[in-house]
Protein backbone atom coordinates (compact mmCIF):
# COMPACT_ATOMS: atom_id res chain seq x y z
CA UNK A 1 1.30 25.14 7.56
CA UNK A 2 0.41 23.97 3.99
CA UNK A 3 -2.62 25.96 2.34
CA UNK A 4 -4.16 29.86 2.93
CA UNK A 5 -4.54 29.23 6.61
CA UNK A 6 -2.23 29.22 9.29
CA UNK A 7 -3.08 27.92 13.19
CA UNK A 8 -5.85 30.41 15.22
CA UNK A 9 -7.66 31.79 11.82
CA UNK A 10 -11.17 31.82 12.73
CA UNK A 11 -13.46 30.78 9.50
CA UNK A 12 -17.18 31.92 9.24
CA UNK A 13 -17.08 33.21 13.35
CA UNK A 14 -17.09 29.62 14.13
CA UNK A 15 -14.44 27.27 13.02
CA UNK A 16 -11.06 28.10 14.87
CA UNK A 17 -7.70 26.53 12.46
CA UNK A 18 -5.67 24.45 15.39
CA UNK A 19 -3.08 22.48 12.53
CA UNK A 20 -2.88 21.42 9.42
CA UNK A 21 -3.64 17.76 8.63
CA UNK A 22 -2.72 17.48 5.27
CA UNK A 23 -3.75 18.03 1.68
CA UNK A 24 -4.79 15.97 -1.23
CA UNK A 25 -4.96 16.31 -4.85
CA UNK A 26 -8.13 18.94 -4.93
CA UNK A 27 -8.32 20.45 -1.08
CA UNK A 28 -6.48 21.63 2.09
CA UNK A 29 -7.48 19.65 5.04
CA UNK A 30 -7.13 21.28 8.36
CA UNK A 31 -7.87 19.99 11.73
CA UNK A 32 -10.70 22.32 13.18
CA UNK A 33 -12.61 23.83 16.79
CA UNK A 34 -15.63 24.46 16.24
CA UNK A 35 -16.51 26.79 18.94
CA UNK A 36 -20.14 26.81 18.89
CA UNK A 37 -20.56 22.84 19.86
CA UNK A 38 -17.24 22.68 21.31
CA UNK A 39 -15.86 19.87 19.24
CA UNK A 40 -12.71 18.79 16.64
CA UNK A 41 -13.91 19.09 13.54
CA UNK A 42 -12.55 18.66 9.62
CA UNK A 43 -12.28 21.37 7.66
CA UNK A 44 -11.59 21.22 3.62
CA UNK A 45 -11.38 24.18 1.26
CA UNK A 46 -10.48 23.50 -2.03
CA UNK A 47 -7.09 24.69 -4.06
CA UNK A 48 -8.42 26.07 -6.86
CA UNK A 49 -10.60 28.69 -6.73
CA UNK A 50 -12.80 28.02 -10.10
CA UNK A 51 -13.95 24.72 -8.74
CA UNK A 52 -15.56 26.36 -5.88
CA UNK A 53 -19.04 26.04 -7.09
CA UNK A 54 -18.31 22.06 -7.78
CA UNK A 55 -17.28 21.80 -4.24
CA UNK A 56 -21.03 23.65 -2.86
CA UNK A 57 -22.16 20.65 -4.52
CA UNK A 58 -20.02 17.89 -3.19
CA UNK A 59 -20.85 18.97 -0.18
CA UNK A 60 -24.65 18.48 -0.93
CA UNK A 61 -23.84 15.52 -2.55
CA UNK A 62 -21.59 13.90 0.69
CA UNK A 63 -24.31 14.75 2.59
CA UNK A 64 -26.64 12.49 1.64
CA UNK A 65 -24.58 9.31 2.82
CA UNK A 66 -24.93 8.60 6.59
CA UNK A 67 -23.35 5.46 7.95
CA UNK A 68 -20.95 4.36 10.69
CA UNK A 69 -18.41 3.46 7.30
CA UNK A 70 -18.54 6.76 5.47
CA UNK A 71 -17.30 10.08 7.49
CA UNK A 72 -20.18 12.36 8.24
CA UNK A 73 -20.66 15.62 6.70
CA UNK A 74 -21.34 18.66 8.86
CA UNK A 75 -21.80 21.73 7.53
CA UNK A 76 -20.75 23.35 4.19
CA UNK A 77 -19.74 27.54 4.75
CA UNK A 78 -18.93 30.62 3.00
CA UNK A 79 -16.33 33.38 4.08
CA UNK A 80 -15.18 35.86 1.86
CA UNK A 81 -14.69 34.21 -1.61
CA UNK A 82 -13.33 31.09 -0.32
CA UNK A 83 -15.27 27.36 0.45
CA UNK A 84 -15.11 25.22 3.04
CA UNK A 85 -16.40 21.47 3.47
CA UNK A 86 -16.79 20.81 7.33
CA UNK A 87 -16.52 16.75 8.22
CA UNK A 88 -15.88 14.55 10.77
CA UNK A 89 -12.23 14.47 11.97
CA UNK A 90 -11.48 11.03 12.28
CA UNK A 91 -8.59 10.79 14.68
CA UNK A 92 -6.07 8.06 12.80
CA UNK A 93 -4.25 7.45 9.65
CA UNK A 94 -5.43 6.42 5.63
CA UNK A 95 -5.23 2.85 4.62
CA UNK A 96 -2.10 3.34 2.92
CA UNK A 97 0.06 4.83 5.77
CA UNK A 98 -1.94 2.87 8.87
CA UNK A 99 -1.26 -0.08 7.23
CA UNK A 100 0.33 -0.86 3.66
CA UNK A 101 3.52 1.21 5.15
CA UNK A 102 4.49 -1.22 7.39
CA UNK A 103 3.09 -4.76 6.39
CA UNK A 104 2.72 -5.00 3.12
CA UNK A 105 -0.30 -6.90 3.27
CA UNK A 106 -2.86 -7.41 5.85
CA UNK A 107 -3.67 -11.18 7.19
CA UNK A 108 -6.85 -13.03 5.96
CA UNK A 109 -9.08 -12.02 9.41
CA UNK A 110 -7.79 -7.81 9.49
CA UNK A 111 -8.39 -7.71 5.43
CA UNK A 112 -11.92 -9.48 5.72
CA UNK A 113 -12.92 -6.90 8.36
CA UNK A 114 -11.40 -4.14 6.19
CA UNK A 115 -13.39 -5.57 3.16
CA UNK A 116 -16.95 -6.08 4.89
CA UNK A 117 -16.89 -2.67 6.51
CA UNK A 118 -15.89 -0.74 3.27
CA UNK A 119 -18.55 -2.77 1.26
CA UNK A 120 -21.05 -1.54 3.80
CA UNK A 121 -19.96 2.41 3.53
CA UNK A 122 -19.92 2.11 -0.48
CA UNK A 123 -23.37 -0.17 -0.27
CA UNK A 124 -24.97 3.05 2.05
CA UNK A 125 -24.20 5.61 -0.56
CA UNK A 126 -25.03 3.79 -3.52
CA UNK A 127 -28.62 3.36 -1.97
CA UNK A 128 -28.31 7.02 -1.67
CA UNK A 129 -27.76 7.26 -4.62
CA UNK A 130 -24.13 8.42 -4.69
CA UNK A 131 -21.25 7.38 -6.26
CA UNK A 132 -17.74 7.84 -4.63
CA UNK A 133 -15.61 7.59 -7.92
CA UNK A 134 -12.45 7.74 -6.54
CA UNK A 135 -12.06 5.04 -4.38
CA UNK A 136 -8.21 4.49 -2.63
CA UNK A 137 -6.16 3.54 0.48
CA UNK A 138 -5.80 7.48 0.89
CA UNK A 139 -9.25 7.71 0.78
CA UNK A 140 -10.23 5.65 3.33
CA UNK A 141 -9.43 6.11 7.31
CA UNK A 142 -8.37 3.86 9.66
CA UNK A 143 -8.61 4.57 14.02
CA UNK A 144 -6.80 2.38 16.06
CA UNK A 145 -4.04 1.31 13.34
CA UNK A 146 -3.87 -3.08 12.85
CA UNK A 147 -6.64 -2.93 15.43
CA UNK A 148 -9.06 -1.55 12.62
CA UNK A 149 -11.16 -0.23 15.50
CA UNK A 150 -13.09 2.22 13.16
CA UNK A 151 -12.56 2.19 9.03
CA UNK A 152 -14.33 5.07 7.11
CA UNK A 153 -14.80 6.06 3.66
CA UNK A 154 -14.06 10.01 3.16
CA UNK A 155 -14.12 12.47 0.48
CA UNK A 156 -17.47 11.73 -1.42
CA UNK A 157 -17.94 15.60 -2.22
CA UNK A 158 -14.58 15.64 -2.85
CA UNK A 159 -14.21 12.76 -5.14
CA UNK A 160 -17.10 14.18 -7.74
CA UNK A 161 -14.80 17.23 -7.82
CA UNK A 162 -11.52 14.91 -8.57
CA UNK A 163 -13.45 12.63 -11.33
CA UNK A 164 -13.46 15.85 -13.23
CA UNK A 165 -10.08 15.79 -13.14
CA UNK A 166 -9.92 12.38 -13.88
CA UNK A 167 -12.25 12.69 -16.76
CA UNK A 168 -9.84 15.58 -18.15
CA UNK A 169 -6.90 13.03 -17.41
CA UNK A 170 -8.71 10.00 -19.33
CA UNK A 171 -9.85 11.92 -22.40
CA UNK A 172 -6.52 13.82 -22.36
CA UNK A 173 -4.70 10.29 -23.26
CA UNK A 174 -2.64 7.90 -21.15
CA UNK A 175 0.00 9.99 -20.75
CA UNK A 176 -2.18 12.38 -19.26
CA UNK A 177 -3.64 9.59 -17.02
CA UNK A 178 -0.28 9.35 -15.87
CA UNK A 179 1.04 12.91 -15.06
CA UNK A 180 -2.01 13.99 -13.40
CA UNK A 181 -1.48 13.56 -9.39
CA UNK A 182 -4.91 13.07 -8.80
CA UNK A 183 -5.17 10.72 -11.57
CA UNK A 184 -1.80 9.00 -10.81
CA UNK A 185 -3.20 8.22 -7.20
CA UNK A 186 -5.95 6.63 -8.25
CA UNK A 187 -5.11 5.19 -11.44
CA UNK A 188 -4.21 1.58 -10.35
CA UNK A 189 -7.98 1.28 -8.20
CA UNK A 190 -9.51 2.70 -11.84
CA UNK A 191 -12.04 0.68 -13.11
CA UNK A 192 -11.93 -0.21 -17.17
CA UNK A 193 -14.68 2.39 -17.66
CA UNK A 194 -13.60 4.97 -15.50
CA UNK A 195 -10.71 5.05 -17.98
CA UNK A 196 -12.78 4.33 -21.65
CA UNK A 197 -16.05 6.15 -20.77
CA UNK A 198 -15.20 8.13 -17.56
CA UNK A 199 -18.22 10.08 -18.14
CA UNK A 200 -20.54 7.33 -18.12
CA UNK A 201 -19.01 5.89 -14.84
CA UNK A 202 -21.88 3.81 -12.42
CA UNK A 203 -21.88 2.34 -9.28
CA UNK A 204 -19.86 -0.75 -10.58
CA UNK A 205 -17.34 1.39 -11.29
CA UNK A 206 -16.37 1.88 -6.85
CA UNK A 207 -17.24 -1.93 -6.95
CA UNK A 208 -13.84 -2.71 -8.96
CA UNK A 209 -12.28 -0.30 -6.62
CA UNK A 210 -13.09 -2.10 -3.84
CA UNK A 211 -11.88 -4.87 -4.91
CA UNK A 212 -8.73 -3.33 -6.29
CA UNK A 213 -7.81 -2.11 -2.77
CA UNK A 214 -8.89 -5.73 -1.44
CA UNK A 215 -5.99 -7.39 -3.72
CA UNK A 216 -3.74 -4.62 -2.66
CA UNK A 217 -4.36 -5.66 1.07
CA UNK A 218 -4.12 -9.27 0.50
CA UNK A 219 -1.71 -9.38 -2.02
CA UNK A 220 0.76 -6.57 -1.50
CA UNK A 221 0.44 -5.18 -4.71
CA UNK A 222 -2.43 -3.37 -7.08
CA UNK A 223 -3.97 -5.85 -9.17
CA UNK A 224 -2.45 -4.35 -12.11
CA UNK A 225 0.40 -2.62 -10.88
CA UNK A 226 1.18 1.28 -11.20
CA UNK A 227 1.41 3.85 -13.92
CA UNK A 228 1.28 3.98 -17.52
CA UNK A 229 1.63 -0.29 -17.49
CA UNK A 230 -1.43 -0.48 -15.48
CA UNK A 231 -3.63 1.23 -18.35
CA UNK A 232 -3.22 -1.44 -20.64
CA UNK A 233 -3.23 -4.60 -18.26
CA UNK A 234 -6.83 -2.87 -16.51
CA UNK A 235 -8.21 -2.09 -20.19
CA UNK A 236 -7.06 -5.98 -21.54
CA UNK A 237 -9.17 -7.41 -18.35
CA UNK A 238 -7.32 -10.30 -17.72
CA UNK A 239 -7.25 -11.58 -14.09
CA UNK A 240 -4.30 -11.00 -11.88
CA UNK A 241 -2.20 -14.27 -10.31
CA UNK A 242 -2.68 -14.86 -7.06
CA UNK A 243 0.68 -14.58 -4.85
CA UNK A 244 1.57 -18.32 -3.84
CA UNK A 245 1.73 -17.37 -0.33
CA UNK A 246 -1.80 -16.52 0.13
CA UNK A 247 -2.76 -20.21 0.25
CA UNK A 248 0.46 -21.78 1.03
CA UNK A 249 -0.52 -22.01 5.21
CA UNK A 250 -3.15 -24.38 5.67
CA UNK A 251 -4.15 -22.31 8.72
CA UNK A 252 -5.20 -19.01 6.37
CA UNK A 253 -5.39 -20.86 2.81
CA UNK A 254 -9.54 -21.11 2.93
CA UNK A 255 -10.67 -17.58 4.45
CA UNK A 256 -7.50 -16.38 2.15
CA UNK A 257 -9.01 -17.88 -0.96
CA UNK A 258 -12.81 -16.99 -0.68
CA UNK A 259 -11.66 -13.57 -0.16
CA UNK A 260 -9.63 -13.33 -3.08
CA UNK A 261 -12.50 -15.26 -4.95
CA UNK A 262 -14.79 -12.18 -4.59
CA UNK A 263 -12.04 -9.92 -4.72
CA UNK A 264 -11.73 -11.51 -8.27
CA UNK A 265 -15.65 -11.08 -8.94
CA UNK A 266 -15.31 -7.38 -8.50
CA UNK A 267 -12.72 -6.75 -10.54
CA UNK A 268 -14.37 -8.14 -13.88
CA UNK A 269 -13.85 -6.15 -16.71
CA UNK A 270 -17.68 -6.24 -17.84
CA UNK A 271 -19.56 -3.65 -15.20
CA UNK A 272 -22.55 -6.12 -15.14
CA UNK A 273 -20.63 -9.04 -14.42
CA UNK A 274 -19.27 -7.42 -10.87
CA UNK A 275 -21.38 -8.12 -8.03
CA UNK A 276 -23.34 -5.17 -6.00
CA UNK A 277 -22.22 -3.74 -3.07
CA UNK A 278 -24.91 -5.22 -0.81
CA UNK A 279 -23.82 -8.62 -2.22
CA UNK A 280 -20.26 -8.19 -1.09
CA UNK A 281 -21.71 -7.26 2.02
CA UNK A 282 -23.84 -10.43 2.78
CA UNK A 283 -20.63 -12.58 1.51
CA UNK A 284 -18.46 -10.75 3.82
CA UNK A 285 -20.95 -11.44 6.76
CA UNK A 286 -21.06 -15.16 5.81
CA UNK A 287 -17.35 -15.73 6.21
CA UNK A 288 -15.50 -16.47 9.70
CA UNK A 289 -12.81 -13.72 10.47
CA UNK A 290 -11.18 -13.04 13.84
CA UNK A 291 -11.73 -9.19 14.68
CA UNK A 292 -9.68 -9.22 17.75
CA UNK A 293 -7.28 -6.46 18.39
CA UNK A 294 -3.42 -6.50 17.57
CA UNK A 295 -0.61 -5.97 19.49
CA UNK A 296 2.87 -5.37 18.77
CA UNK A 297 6.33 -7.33 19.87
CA UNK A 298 9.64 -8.39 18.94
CA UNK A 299 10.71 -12.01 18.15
CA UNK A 300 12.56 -12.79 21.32
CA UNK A 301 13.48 -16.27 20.36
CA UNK A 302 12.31 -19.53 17.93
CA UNK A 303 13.11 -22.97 19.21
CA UNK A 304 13.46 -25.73 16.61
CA UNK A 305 12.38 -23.59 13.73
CA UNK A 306 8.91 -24.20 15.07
CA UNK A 307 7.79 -22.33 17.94
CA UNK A 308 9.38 -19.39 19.76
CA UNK A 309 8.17 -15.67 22.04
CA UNK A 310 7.10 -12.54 21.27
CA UNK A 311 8.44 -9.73 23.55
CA UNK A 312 5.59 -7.25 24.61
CA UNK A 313 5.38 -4.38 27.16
CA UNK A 314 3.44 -7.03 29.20
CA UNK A 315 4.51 -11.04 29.27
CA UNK A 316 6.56 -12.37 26.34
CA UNK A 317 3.60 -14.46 23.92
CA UNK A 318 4.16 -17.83 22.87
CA UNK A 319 3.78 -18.43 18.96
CA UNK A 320 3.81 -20.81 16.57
CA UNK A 321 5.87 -21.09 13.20
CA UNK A 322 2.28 -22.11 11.44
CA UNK A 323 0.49 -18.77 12.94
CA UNK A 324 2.85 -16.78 10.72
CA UNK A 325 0.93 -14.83 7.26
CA UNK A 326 2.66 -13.33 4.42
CA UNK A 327 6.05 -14.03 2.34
CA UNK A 328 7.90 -12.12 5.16
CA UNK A 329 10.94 -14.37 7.08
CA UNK A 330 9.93 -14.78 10.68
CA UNK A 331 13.00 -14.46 12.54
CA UNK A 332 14.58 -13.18 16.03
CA UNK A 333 14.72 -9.46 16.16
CA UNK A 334 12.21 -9.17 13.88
CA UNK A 335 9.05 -6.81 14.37
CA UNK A 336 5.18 -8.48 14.43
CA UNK A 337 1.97 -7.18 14.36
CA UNK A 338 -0.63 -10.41 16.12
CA UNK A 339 -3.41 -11.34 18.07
CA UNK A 340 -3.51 -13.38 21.30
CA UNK A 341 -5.61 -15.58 23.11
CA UNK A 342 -5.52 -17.55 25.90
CA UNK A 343 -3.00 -20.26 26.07
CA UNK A 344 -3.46 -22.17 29.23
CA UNK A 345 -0.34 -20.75 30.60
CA UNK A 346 1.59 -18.09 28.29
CA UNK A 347 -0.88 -16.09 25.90
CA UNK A 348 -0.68 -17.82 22.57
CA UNK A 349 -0.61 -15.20 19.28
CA UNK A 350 -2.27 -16.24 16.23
CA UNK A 351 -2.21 -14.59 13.26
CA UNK A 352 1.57 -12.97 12.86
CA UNK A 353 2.64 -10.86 10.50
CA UNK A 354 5.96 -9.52 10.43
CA UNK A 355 5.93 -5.63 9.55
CA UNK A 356 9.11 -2.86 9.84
CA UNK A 357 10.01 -1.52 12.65
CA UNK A 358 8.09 1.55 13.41
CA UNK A 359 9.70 4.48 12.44
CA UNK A 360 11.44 6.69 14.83
């Protein structure tokens, strides 16, 4: 185990250690039994000890936001000298490893869903008057994988704690910006002020970062790309190109563009040009995006060039050539992430997106 604790330490009488989940840039994040209710349970502490006052009020802070979008603070203890920020435990993966790992980029229908829902978690604590400041695909939890069958926002408390970091990062210079891991992490999601006037930072400021990670899903890449190059292309404002591909299949090309259209909007460089969270939210719910669940196969065959089957644990899936999203080659052998329907005879997928093969 990572971090001060080790499996069966018991913190505050209550919260029994099981494993360690991870740890991030400011905190040690351990999966939790909370023996008095008898449920899983998150449990943070931070690294370094002078920050331990900060984290007290993160904790007040993340508790203010409740919503099905943003994971729900518990309880905030003291044991000895140390800290601890208890949380939901959200049983799945962050954005970046459920689903950037593998695919790249996400169809049209799975990024729409991923947009809409983290609008609504970022719209809920902005009318709580909260800002998360340090919005990424680690930051953000996914249950269920390309199935998206939960997506939460984590690590408000946390994030005021990092922006200090990030503050000390920004004002420290770019190079600063760039060797800071916290900083580093976040960097290409940054917003133009979080990086010239990080101490003035507003709610715009998550705004671009949502629509940072929204070109990342749809595109395959950060807006602006990574590291020390990203400084100057997020400070100069100008818009990103859109990949070709995005609007290249007739059968994605509109949902495609009208996300990338507001994707665009929220990455202006002027804070006041961006729209608000509950705006994204009501264009979200007026566009028309598949949410059913995904599967996984193996192209078992393509006929023609044109149509072919998917192999599945259950029947093989028919597909079509035109049902395939993203500059990936469909081919035999090749792994795919889709969503089926009823054909009339064999299920019929539609989307496909070709990913890696999972990892062994």
């Amino acid at each position: 185990m990572s971090g001060p604790h080790g499996a069966g330490d018991v913190i505050d009488g209550r919260y029994e250690i099981r494993s360690d989940v991870g740890e991030g840039g400011m905190q040690f994040v351990y999966a939790a039994h909370d023996k008095l209710i008898g449920r899983m349970v998150a449990l943070k502490t931070p690294k370094n000890k002078s920050a331990t006052k900060r984290f007290k009020r993160s904790a007040i802070v993340a508790a203010k936001v409740n919503h099905p979008n943003v994971a729900k603070t518990l309880d905030y203890v003291r044991d000895g000298t140390n800290r601890y920020l208890i949380e939901e435990l959200i049983e799945g993966s962050d954005l970046q490893d459920a689903l950037l790992h593998r695919s790249g980029c996400l169809d049209p229908y799975s990024a729409a869903k991923v947009f809409h829902h983290l609008a609504k978690g970022v719209a809920a604590a902005h009318h709580a008057g909260v800002v998360h400041r340090d919005l990424k695909p680690t930051n953000v939890m996914v249950v269920g994988g390309y199935s998206l069958n939960e997506i939460k926002i984590t690590d408000f408390g946390i994030a005021k704690m990092a922006n200090e970091e990030l503050i000390e990062a920004a004002e420290g210079g770019t190079s600063t910006m760039t060797t800071s891991q916290t900083a580093v992490g976040a960097l290409p999601y940054m917003a133009p002020e979080a990086i010239e006037t990080p101490r003035a930072v507003g709610s715009a400021a998550d705004v671009w970062s949502v629509g940072a990670m929204m070109f990342h899903l749809l595109s395959g890449a950060p807006p602006f790309g990574t590291g020390l190059a990203a400084v100057r292309r997020i400070l100069d404002g100008t818009p990103p190109p859109t990949p070709a591909f995005l609007t290249a299949n007739p059968q994605f090309a509109s949902l495609a563009k009208e996300l990338m259209d507001v994707a665009l909007q929220c990455l202006q460089k002027n804070p006041d040009d961006r729209p608000m969270a509950d705006e994204i939210v009501t264009l979200c719910g007026m566009l028309c995006y598949s949410i059913e669940p995904r599967a996984e196969g193996v192209i078992r065959r393509i006929d023609y060039g044109a149509y072919g089957f998917i192999e599945t644990e259950g029947p093989d899936v028919f597909f079509h050539t035109s049902s395939v999203y993203g500059p990936r080659l469909v081919q035999v052998g090749a792994n795919v992430i889709f969503a089926s329907y009823d054909g009339g005879g064999a299920r019929r997928a539609h989307p496909v997106v070709v990913v890696d093969a999972p990892q062994a």
